[in-house]
PDB file of N, CA and C in Angstrom:
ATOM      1  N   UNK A   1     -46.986  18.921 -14.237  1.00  0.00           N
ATOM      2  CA  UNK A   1     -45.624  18.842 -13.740  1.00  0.00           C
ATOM      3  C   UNK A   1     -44.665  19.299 -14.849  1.00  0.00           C
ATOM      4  N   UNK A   2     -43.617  20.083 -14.471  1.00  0.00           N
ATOM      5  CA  UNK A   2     -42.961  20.738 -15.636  1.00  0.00           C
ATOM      6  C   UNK A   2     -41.777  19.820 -16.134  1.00  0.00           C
ATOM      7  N   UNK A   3     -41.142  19.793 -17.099  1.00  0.00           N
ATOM      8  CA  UNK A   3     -40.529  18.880 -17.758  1.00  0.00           C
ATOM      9  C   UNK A   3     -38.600  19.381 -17.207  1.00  0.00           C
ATOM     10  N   UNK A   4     -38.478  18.202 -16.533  1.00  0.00           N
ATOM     11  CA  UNK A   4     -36.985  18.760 -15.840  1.00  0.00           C
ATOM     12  C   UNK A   4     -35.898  18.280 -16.810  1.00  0.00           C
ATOM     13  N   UNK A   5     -34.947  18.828 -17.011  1.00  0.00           N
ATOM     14  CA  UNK A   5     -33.763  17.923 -17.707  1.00  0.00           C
ATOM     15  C   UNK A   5     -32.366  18.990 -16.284  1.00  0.00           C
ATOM     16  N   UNK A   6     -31.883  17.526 -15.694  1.00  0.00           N
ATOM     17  CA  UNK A   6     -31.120  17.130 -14.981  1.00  0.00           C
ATOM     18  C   UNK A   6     -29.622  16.615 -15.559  1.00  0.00           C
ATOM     19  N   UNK A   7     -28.881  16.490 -14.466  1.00  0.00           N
ATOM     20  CA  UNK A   7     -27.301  15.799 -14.977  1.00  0.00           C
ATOM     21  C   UNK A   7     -26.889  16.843 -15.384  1.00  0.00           C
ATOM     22  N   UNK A   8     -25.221  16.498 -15.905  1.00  0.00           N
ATOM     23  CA  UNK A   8     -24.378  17.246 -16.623  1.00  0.00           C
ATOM     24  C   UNK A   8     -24.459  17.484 -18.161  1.00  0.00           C
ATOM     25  N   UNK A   9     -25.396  16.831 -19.180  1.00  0.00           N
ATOM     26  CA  UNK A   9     -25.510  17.176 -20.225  1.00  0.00           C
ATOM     27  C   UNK A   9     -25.737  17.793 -20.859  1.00  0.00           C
ATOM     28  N   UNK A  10     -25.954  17.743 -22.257  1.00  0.00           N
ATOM     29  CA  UNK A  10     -26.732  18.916 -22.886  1.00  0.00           C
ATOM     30  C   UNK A  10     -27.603  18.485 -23.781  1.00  0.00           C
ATOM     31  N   UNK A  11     -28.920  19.224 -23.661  1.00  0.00           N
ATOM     32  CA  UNK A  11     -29.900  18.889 -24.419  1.00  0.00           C
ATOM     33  C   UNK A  11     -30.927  19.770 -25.382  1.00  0.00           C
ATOM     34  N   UNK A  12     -30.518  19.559 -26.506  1.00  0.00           N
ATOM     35  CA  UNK A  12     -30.959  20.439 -27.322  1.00  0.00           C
ATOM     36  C   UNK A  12     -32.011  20.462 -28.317  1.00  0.00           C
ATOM     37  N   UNK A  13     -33.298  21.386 -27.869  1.00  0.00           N
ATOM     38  CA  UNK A  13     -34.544  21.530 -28.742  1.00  0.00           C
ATOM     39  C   UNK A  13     -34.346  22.574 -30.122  1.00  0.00           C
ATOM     40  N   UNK A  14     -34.472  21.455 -30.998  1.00  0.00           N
ATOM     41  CA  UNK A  14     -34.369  21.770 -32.472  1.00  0.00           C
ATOM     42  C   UNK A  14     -35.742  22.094 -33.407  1.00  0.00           C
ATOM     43  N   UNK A  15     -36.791  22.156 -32.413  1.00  0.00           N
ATOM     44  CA  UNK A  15     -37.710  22.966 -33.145  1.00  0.00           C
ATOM     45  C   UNK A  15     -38.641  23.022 -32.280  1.00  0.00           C
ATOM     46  N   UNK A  16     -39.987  23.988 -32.447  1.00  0.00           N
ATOM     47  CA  UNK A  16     -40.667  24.599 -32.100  1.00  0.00           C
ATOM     48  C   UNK A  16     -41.462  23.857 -31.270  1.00  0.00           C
ATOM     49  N   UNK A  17     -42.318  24.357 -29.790  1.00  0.00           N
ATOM     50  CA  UNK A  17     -43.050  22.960 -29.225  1.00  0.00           C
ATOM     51  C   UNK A  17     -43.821  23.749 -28.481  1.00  0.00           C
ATOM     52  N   UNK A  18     -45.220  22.614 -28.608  1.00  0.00           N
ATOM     53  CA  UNK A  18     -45.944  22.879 -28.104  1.00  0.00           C
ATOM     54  C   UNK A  18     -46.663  22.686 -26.554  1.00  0.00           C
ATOM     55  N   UNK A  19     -45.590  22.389 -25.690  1.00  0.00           N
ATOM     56  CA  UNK A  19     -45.887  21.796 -24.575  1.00  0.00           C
ATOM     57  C   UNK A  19     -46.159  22.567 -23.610  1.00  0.00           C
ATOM     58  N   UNK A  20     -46.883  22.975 -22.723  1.00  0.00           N
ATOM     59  CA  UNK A  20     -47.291  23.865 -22.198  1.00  0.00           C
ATOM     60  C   UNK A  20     -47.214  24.080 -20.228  1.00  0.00           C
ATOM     61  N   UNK A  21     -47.009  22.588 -19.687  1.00  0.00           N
ATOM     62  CA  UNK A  21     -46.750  22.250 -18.818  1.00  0.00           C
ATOM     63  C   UNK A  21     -45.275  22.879 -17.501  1.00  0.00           C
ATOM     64  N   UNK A  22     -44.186  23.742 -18.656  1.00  0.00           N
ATOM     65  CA  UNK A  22     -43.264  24.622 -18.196  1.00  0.00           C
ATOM     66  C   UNK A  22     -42.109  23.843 -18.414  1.00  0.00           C
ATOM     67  N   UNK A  23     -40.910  24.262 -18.610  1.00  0.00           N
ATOM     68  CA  UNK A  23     -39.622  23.236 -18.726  1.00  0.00           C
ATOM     69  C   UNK A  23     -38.196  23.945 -17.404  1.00  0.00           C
ATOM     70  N   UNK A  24     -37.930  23.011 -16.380  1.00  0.00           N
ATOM     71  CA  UNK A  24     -36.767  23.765 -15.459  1.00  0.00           C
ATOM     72  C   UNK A  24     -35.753  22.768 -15.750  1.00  0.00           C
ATOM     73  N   UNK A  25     -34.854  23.406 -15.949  1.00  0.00           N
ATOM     74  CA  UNK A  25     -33.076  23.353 -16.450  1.00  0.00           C
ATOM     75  C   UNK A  25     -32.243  23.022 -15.062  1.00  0.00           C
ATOM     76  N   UNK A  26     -32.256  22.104 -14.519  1.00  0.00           N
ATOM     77  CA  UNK A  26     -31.017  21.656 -12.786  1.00  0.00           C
ATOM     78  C   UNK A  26     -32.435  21.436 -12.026  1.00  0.00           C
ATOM     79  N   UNK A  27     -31.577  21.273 -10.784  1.00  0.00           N
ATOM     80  CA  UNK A  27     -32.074  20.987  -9.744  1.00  0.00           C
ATOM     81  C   UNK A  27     -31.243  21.347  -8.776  1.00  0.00           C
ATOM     82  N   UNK A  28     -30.327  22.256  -9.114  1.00  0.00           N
ATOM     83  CA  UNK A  28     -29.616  23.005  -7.679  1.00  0.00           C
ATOM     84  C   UNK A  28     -28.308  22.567  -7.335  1.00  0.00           C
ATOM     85  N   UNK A  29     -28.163  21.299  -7.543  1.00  0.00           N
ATOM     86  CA  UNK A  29     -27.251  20.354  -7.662  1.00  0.00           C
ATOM     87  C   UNK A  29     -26.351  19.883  -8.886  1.00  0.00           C
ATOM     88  N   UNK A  30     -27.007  20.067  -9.828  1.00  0.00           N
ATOM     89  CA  UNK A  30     -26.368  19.641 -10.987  1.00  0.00           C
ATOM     90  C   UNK A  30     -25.732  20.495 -12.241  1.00  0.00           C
ATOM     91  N   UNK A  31     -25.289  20.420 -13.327  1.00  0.00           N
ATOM     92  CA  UNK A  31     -25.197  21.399 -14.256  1.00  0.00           C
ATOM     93  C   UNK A  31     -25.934  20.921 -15.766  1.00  0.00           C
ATOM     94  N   UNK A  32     -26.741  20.800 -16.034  1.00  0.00           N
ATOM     95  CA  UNK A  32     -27.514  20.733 -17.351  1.00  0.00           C
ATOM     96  C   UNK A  32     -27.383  21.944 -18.003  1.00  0.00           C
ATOM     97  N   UNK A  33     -26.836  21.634 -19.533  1.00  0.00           N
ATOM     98  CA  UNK A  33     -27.195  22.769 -20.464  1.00  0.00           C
ATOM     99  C   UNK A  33     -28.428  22.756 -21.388  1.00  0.00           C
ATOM    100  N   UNK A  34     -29.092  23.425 -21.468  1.00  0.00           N
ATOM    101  CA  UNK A  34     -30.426  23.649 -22.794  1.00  0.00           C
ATOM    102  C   UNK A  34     -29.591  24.215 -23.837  1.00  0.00           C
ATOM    103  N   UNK A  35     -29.989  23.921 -25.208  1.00  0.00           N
ATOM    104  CA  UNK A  35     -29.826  24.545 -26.061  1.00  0.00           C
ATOM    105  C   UNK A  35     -31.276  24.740 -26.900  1.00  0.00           C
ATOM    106  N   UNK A  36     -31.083  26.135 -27.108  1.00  0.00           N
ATOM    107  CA  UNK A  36     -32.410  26.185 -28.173  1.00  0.00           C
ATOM    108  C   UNK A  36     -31.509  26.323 -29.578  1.00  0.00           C
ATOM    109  N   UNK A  37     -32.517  25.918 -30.138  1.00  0.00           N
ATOM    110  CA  UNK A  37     -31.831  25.359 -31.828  1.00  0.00           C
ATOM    111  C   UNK A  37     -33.096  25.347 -32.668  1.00  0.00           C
ATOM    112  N   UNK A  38     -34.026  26.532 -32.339  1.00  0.00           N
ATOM    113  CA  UNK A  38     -35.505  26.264 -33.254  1.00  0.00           C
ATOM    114  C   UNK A  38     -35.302  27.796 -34.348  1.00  0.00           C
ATOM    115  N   UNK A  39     -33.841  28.268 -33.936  1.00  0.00           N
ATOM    116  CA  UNK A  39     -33.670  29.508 -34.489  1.00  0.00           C
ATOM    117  C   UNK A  39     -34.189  31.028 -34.235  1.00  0.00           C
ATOM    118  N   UNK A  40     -33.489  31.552 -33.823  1.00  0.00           N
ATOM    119  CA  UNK A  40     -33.601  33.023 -32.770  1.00  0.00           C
ATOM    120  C   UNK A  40     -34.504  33.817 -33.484  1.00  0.00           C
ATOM    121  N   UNK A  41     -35.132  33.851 -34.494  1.00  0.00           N
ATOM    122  CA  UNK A  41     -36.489  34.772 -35.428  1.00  0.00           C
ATOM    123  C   UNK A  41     -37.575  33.978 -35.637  1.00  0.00           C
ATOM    124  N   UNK A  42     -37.436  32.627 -34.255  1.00  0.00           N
ATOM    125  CA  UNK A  42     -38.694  31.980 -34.363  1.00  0.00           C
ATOM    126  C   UNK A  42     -39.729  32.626 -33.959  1.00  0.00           C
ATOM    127  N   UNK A  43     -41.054  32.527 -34.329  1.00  0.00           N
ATOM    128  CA  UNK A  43     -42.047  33.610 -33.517  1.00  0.00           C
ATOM    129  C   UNK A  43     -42.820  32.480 -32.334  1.00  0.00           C
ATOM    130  N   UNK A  44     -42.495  31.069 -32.398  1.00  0.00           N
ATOM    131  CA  UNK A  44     -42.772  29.898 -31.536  1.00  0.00           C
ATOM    132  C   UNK A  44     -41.480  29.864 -30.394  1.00  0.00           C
ATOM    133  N   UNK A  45     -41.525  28.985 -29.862  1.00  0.00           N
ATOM    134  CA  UNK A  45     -40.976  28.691 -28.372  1.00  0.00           C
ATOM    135  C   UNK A  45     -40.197  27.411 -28.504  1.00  0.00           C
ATOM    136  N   UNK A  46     -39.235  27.375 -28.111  1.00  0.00           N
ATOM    137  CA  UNK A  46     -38.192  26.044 -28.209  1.00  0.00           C
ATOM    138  C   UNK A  46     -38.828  24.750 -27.029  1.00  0.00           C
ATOM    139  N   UNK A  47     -39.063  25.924 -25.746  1.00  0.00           N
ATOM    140  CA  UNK A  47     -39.642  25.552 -24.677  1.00  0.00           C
ATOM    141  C   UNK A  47     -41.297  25.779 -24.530  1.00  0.00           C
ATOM    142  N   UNK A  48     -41.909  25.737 -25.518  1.00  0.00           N
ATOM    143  CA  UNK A  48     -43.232  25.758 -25.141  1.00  0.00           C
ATOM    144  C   UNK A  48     -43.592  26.781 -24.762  1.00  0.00           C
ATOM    145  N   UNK A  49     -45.197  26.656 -24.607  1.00  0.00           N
ATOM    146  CA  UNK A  49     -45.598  27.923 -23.514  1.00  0.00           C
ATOM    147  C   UNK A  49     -45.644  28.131 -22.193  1.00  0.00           C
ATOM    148  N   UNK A  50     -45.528  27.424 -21.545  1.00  0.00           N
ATOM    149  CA  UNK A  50     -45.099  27.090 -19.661  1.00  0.00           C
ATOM    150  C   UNK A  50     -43.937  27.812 -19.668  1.00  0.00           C
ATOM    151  N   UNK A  51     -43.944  28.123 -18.267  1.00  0.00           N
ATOM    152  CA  UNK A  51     -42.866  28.540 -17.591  1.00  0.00           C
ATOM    153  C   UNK A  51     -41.824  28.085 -17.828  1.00  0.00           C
ATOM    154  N   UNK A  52     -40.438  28.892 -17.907  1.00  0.00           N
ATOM    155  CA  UNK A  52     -39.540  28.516 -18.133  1.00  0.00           C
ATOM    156  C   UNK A  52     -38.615  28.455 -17.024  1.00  0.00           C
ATOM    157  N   UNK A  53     -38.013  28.370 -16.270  1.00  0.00           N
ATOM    158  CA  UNK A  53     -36.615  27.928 -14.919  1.00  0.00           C
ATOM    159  C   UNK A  53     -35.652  27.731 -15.281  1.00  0.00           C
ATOM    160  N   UNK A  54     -34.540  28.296 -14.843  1.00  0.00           N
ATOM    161  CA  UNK A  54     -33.147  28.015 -15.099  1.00  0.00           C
ATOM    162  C   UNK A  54     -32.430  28.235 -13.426  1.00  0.00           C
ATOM    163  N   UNK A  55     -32.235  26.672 -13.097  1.00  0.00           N
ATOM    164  CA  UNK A  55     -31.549  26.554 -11.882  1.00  0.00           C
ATOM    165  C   UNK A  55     -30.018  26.775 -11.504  1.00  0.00           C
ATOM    166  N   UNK A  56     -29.598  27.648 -10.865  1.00  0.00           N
ATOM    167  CA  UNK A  56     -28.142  27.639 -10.585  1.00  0.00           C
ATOM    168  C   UNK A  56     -27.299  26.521 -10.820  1.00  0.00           C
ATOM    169  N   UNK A  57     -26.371  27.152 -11.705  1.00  0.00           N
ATOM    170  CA  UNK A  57     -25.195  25.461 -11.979  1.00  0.00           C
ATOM    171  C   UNK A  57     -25.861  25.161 -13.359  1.00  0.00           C
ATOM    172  N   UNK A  58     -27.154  25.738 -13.812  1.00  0.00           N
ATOM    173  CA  UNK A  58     -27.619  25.152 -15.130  1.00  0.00           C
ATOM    174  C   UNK A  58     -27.428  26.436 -16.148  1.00  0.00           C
ATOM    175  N   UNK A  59     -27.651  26.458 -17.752  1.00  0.00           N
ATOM    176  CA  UNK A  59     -26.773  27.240 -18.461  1.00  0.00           C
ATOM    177  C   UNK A  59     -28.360  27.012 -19.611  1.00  0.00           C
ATOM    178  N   UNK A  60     -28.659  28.259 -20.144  1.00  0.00           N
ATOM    179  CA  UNK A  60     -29.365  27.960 -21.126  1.00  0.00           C
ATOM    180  C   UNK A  60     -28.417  28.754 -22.005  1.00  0.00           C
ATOM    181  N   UNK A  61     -28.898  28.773 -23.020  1.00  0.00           N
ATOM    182  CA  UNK A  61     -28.006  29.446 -24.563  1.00  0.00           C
ATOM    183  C   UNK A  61     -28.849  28.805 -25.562  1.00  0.00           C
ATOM    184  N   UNK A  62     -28.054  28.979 -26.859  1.00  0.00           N
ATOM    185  CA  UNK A  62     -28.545  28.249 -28.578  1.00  0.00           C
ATOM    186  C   UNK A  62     -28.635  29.817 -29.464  1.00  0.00           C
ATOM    187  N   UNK A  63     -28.873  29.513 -30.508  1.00  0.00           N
ATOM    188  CA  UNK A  63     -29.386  30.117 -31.553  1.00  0.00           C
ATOM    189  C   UNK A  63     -31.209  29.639 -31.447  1.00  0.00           C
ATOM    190  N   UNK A  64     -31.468  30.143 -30.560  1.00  0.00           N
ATOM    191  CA  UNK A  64     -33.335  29.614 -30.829  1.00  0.00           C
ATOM    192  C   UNK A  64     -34.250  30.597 -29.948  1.00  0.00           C
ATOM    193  N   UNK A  65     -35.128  30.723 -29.669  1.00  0.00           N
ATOM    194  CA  UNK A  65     -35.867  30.975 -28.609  1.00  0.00           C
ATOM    195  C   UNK A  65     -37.310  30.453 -28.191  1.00  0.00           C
ATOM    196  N   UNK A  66     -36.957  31.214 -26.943  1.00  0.00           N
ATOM    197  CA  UNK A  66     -37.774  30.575 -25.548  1.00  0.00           C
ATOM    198  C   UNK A  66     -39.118  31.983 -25.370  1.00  0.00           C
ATOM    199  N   UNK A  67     -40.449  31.411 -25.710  1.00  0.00           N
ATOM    200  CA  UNK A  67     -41.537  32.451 -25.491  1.00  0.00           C
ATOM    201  C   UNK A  67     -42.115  31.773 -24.685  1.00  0.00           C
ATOM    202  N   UNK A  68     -41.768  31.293 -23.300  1.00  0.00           N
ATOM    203  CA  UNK A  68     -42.652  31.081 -22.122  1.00  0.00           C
ATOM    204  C   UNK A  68     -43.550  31.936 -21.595  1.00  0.00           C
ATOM    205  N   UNK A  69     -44.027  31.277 -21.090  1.00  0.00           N
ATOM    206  CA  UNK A  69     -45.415  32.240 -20.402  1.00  0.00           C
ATOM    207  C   UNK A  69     -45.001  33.395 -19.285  1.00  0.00           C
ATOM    208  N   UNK A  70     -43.370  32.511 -18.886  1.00  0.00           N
ATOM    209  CA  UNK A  70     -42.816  33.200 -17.452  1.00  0.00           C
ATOM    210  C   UNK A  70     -41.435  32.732 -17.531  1.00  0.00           C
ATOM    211  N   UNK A  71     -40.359  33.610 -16.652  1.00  0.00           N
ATOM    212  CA  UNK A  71     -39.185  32.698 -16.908  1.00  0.00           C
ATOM    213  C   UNK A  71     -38.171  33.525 -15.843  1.00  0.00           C
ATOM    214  N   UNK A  72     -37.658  32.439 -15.000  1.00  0.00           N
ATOM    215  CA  UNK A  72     -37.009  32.819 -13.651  1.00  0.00           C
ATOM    216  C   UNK A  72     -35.335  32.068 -13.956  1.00  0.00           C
ATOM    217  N   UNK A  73     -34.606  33.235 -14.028  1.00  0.00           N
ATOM    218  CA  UNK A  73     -32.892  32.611 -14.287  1.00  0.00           C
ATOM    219  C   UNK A  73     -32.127  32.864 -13.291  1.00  0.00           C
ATOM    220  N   UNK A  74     -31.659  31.881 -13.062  1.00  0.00           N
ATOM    221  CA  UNK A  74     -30.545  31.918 -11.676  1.00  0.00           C
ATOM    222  C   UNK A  74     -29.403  31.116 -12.130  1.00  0.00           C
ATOM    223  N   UNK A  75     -29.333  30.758 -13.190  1.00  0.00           N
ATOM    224  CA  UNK A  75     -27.966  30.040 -14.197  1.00  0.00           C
ATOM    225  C   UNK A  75     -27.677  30.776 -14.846  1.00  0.00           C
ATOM    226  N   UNK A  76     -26.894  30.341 -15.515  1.00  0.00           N
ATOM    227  CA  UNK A  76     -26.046  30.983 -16.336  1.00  0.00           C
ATOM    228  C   UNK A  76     -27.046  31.847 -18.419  1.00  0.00           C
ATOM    229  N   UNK A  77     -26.114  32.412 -18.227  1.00  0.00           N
ATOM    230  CA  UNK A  77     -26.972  32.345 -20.228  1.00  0.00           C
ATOM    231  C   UNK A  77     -26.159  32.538 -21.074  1.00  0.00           C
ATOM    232  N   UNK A  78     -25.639  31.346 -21.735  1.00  0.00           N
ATOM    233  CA  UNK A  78     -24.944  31.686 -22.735  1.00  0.00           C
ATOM    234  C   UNK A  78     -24.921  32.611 -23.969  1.00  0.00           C
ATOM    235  N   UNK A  79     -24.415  33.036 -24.500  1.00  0.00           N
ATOM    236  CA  UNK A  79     -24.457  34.042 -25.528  1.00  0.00           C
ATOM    237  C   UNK A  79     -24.779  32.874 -27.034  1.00  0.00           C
ATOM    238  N   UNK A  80     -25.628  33.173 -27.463  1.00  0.00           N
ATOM    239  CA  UNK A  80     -25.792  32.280 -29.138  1.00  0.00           C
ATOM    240  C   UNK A  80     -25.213  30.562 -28.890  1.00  0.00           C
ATOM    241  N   UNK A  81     -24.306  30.214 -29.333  1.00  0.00           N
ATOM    242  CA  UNK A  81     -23.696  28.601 -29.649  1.00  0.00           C
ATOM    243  C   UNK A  81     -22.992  28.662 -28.412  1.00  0.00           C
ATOM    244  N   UNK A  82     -22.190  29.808 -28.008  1.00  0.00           N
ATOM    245  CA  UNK A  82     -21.043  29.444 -27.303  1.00  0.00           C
ATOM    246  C   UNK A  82     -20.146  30.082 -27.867  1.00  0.00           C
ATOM    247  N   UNK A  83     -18.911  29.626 -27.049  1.00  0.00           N
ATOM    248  CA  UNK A  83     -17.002  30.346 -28.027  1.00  0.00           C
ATOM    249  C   UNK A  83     -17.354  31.792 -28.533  1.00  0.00           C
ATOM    250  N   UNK A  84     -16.618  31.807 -29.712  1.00  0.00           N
ATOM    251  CA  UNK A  84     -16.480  32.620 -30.704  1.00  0.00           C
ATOM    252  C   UNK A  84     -17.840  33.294 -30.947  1.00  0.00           C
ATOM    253  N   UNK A  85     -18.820  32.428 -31.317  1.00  0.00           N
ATOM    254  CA  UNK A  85     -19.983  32.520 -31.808  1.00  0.00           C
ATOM    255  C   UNK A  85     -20.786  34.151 -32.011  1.00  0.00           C
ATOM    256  N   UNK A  86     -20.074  34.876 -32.506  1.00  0.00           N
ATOM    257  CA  UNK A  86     -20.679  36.575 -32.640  1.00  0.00           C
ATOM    258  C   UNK A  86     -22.196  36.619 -33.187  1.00  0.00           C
ATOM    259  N   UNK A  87     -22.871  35.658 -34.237  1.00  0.00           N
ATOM    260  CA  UNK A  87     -24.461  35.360 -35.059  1.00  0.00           C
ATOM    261  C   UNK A  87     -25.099  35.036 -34.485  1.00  0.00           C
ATOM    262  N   UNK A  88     -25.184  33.934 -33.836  1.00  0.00           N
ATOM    263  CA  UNK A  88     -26.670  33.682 -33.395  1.00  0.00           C
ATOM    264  C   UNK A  88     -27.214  34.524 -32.177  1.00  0.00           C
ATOM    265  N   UNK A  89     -28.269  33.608 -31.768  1.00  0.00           N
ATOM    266  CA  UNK A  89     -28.745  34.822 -30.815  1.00  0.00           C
ATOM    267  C   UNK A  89     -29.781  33.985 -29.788  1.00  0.00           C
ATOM    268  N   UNK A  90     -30.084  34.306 -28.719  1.00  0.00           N
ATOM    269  CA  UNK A  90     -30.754  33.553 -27.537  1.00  0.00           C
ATOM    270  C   UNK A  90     -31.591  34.454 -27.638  1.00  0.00           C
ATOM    271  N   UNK A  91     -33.090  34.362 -27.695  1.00  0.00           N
ATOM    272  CA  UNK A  91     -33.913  35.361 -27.429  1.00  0.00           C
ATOM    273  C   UNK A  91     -35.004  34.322 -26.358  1.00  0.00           C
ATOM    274  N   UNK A  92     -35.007  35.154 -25.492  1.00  0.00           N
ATOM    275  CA  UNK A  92     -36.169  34.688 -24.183  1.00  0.00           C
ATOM    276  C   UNK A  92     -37.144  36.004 -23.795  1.00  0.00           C
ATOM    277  N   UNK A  93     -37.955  35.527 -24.279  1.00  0.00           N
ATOM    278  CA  UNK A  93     -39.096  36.717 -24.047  1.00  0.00           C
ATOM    279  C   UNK A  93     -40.100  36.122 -22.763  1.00  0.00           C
ATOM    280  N   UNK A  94     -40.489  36.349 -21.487  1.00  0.00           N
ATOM    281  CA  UNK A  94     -41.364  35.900 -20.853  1.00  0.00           C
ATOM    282  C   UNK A  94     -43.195  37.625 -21.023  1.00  0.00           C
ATOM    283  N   UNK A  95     -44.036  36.765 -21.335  1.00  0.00           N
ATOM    284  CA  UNK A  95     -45.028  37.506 -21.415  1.00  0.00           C
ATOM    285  C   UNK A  95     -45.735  38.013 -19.935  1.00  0.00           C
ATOM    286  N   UNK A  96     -45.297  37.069 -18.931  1.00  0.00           N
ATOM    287  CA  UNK A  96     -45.686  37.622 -17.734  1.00  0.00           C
ATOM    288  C   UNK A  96     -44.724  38.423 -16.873  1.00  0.00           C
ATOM    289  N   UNK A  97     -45.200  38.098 -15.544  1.00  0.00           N
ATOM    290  CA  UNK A  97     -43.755  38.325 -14.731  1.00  0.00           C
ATOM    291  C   UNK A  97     -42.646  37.734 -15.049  1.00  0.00           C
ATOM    292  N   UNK A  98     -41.494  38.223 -14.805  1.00  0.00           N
ATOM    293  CA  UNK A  98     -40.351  37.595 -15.016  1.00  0.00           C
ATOM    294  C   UNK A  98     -39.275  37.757 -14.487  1.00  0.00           C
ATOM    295  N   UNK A  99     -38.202  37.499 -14.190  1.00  0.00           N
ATOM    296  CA  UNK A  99     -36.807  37.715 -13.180  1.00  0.00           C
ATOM    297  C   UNK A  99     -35.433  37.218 -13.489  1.00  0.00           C
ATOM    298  N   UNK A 100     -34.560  37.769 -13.717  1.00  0.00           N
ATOM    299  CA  UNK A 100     -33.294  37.222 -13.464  1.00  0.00           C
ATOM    300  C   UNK A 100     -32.758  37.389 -12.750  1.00  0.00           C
ATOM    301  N   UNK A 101     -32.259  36.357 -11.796  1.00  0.00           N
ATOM    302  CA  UNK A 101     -31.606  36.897 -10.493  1.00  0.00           C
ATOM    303  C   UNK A 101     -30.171  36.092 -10.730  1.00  0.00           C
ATOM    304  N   UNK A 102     -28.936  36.613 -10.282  1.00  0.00           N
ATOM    305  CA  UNK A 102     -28.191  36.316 -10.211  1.00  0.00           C
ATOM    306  C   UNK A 102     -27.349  36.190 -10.970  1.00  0.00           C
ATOM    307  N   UNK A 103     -28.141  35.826 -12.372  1.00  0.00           N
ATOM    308  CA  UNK A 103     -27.392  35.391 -13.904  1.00  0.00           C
ATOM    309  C   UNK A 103     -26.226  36.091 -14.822  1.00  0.00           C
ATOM    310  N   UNK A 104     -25.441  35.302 -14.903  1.00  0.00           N
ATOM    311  CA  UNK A 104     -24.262  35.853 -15.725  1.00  0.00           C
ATOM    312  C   UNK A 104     -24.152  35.152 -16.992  1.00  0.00           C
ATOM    313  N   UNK A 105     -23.969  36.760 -17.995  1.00  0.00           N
ATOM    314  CA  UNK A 105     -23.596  36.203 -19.886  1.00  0.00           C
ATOM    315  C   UNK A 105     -22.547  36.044 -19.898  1.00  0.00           C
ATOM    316  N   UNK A 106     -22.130  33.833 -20.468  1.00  0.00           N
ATOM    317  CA  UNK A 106     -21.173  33.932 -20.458  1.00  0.00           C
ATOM    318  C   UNK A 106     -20.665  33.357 -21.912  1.00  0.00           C
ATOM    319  N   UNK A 107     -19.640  32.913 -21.976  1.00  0.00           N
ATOM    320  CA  UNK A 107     -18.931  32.179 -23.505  1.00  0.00           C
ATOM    321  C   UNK A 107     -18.651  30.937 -23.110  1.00  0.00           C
ATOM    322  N   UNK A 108     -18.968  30.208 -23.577  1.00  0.00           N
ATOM    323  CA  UNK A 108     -18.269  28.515 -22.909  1.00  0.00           C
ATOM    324  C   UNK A 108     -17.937  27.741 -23.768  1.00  0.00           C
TER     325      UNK A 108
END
């Protein structure tokens, strides 16, 4: 079962993980932000190796990245931290299939 983070908050993975089970961001309903924070020239995964999901209304971003196995976006993607933020960098690499549908880069 893949690891959901729900609600309006934000929750942020600060280093590298090994969980493999997949991680989805909302539930359709809600707005959850991810932040990756394991640093964008990681050659590891903020989110593990499972699939990655990003549900409408939900927002991934950070300075970190995401090397899922797979990764389907229908939220938002923030650019690096947010604001201003011109340095960091969001890198999401999926090794399989992969899709973004809908998704808009935004500043928040």
């Amino acid at each position: 079962m893949p690891w959901t983070i729900a609600g309006s908050g934000r929750v942020k993975l600060s280093s590298d993980n090994t969980y493999s089970l997949g991680t989805t961001v909302g539930n359709g309903a809600d707005t959850p932000t991810l932040l990756l924070a394991n640093g964008h020239n990681s050659v590891n995964s903020a989110t593990g190796s499972g699939s990655l999901t990003v549900k409408a209304g939900a927002t991934i971003g950070g300075d970190g990245a995401s090397r899922s196995s797979s990764f389907a976006i229908n939220g938002k993607v923030m650019v690096g931290t947010g604001g201003s933020d011109t340095t960091s960098q969001t890198t999401i690499t999926g090794v399989t299939a992969s899709t973004v549908t809908g998704a808009n880069l935004t500043s928040i």
